[in-house]
PDB file of N, CA and C in Angstrom:
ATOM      1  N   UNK A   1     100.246  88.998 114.008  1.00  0.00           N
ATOM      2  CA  UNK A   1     100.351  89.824 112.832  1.00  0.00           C
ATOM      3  C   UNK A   1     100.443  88.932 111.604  1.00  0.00           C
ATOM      4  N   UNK A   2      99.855  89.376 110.689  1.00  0.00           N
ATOM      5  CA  UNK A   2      99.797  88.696 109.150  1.00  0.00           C
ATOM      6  C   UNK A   2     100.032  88.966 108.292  1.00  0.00           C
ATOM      7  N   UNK A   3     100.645  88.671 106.910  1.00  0.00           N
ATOM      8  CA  UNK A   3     101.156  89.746 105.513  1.00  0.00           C
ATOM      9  C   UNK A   3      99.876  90.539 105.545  1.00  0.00           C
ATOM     10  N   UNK A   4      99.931  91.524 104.819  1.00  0.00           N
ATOM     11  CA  UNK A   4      99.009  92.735 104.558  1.00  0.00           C
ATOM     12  C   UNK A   4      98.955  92.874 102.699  1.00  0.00           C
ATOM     13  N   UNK A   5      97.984  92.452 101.729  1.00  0.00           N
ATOM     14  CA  UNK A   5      98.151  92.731 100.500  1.00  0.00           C
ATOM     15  C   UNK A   5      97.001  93.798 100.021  1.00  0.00           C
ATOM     16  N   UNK A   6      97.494  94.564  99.029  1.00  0.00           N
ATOM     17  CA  UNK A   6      96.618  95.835  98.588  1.00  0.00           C
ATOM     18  C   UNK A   6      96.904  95.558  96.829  1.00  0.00           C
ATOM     19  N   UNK A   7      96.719  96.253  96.510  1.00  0.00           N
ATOM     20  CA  UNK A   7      96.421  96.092  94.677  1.00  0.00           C
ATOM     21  C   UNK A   7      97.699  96.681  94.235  1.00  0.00           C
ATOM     22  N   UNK A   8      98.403  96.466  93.250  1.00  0.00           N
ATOM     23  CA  UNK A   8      97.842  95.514  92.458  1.00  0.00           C
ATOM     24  C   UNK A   8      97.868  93.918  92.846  1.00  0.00           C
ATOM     25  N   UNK A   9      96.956  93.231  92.195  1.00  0.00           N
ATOM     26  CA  UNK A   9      97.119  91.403  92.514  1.00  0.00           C
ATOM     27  C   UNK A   9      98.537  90.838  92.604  1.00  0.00           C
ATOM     28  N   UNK A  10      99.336  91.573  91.383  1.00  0.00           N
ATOM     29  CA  UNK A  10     100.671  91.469  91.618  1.00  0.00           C
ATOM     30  C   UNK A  10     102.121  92.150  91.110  1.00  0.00           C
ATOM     31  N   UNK A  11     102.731  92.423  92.365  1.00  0.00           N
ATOM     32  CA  UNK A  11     103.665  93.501  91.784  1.00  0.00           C
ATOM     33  C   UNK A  11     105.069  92.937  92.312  1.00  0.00           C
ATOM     34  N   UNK A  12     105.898  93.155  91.363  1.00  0.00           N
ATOM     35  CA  UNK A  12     107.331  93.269  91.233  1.00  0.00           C
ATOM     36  C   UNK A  12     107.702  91.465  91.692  1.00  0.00           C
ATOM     37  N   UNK A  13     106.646  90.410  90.924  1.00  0.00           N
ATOM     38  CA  UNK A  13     106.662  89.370  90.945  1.00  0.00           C
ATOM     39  C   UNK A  13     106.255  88.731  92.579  1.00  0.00           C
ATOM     40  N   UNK A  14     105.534  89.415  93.339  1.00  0.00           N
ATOM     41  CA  UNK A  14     105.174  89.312  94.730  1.00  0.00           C
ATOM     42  C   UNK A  14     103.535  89.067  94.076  1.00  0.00           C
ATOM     43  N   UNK A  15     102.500  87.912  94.580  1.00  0.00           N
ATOM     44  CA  UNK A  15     101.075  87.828  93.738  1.00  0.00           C
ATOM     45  C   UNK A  15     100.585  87.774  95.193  1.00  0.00           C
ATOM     46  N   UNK A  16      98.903  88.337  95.427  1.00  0.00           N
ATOM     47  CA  UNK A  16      98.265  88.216  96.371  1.00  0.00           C
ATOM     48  C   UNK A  16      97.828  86.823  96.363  1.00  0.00           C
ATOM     49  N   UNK A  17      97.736  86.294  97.557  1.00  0.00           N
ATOM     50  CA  UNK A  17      97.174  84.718  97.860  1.00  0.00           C
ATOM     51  C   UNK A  17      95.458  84.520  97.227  1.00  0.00           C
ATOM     52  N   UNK A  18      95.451  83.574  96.300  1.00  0.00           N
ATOM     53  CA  UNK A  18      93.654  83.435  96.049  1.00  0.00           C
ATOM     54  C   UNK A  18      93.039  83.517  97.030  1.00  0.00           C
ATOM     55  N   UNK A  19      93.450  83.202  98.198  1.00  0.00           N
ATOM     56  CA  UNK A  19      92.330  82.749  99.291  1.00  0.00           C
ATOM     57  C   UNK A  19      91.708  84.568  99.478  1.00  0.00           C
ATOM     58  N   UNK A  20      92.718  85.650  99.381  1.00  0.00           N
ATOM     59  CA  UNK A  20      92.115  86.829  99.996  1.00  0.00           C
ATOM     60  C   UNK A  20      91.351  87.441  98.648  1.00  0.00           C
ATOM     61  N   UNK A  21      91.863  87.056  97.487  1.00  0.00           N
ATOM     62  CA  UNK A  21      90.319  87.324  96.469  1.00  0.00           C
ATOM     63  C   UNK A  21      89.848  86.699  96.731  1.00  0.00           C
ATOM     64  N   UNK A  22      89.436  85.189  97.021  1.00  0.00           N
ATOM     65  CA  UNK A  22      87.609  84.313  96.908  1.00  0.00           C
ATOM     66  C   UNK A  22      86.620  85.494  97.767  1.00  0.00           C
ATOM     67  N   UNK A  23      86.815  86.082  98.491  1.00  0.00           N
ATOM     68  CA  UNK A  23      85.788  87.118  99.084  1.00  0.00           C
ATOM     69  C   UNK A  23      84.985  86.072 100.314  1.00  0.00           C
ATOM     70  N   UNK A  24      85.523  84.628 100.474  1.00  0.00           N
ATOM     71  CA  UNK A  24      85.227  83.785 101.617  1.00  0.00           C
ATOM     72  C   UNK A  24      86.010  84.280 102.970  1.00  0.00           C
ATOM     73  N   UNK A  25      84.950  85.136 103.592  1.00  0.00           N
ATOM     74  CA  UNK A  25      85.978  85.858 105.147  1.00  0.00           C
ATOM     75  C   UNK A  25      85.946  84.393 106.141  1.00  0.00           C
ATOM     76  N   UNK A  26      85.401  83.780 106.227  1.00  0.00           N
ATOM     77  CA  UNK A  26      85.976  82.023 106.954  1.00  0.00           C
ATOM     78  C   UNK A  26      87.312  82.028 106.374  1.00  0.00           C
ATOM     79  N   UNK A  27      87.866  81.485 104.971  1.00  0.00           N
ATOM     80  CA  UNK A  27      88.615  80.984 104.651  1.00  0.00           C
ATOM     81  C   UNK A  27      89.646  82.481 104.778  1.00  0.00           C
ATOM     82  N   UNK A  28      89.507  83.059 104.599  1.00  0.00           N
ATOM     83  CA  UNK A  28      90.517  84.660 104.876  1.00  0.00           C
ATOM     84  C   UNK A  28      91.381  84.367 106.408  1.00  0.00           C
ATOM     85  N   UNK A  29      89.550  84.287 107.188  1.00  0.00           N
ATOM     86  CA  UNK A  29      90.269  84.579 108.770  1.00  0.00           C
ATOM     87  C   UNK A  29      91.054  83.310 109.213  1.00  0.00           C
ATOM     88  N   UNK A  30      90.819  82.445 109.119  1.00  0.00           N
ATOM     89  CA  UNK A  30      91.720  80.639 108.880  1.00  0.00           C
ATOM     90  C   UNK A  30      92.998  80.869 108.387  1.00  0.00           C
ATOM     91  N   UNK A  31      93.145  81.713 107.147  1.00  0.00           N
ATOM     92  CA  UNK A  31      94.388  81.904 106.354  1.00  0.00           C
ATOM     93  C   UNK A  31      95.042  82.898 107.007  1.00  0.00           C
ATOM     94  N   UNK A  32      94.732  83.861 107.619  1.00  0.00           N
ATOM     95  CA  UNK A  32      95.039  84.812 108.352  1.00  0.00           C
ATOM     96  C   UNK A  32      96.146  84.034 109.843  1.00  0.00           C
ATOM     97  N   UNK A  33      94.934  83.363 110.093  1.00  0.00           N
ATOM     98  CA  UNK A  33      95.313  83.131 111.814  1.00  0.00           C
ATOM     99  C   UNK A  33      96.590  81.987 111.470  1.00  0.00           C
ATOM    100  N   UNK A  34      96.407  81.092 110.560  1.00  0.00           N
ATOM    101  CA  UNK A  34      98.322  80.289 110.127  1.00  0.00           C
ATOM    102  C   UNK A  34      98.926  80.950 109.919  1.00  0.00           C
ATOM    103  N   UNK A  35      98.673  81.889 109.325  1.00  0.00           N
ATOM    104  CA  UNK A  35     100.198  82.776 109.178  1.00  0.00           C
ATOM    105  C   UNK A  35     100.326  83.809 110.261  1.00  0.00           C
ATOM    106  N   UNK A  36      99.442  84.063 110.722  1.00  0.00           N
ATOM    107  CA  UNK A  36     100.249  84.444 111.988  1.00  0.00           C
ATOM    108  C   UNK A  36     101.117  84.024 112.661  1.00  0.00           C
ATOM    109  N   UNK A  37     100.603  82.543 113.318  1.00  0.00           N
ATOM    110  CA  UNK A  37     101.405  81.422 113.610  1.00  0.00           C
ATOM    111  C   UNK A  37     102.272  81.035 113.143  1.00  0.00           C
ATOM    112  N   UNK A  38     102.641  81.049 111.937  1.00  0.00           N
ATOM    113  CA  UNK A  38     103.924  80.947 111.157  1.00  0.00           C
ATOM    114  C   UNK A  38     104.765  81.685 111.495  1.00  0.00           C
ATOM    115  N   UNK A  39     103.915  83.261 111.589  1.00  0.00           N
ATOM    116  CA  UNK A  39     105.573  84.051 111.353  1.00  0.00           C
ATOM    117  C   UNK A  39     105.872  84.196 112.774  1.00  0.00           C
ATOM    118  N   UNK A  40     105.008  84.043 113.851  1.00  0.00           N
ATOM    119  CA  UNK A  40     105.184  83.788 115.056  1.00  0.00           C
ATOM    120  C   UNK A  40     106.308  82.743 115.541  1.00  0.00           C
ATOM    121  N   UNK A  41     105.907  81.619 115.107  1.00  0.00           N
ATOM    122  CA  UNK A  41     107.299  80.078 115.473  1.00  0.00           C
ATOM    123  C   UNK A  41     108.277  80.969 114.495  1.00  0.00           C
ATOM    124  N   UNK A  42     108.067  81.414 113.405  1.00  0.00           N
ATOM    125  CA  UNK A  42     109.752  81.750 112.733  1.00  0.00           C
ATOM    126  C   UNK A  42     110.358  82.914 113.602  1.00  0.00           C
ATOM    127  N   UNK A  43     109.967  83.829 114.130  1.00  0.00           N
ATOM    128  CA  UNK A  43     110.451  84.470 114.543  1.00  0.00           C
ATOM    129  C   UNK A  43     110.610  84.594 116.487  1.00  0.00           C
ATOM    130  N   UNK A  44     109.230  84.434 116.925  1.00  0.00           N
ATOM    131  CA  UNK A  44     109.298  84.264 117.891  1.00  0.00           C
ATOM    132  C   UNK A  44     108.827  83.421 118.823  1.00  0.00           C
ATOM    133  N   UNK A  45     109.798  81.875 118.761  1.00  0.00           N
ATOM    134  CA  UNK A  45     108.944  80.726 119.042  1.00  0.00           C
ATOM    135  C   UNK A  45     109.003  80.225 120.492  1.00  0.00           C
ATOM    136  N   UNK A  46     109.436  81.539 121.200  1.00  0.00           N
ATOM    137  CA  UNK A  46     109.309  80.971 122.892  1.00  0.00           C
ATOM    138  C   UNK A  46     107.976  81.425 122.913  1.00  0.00           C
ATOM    139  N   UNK A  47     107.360  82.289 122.728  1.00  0.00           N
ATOM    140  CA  UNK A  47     105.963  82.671 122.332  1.00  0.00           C
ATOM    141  C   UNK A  47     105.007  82.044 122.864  1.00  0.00           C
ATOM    142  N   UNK A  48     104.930  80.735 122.175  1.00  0.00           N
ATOM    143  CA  UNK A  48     104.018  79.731 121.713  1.00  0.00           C
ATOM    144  C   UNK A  48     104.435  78.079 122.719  1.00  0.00           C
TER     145      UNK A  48
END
């Protein structure tokens, strides 16, 4: 699972990551799949 951002670009001082505006779905799905992994070891790192 990965953050999820919708519009506006930025609200209540929370900003969407550039990488998911460039409109580059390589660099999206790359950015996607680390943070999965991230929140995966932070939370559940027998997991892995």
């Amino acid at each position: 699972e990965f953050p999820h951002y919708t519009r506006p670009r930025n609200f209540r001082g929370h900003t969407v990551p550039e990488v998911l505006l460039s409109g580059d779905h390589g660099e999206i799905a790359q950015w996607r799949q680390e943070q999965s992994l991230q929140r995966t070891r932070e939370r559940r790192e027998d997991l892995l």
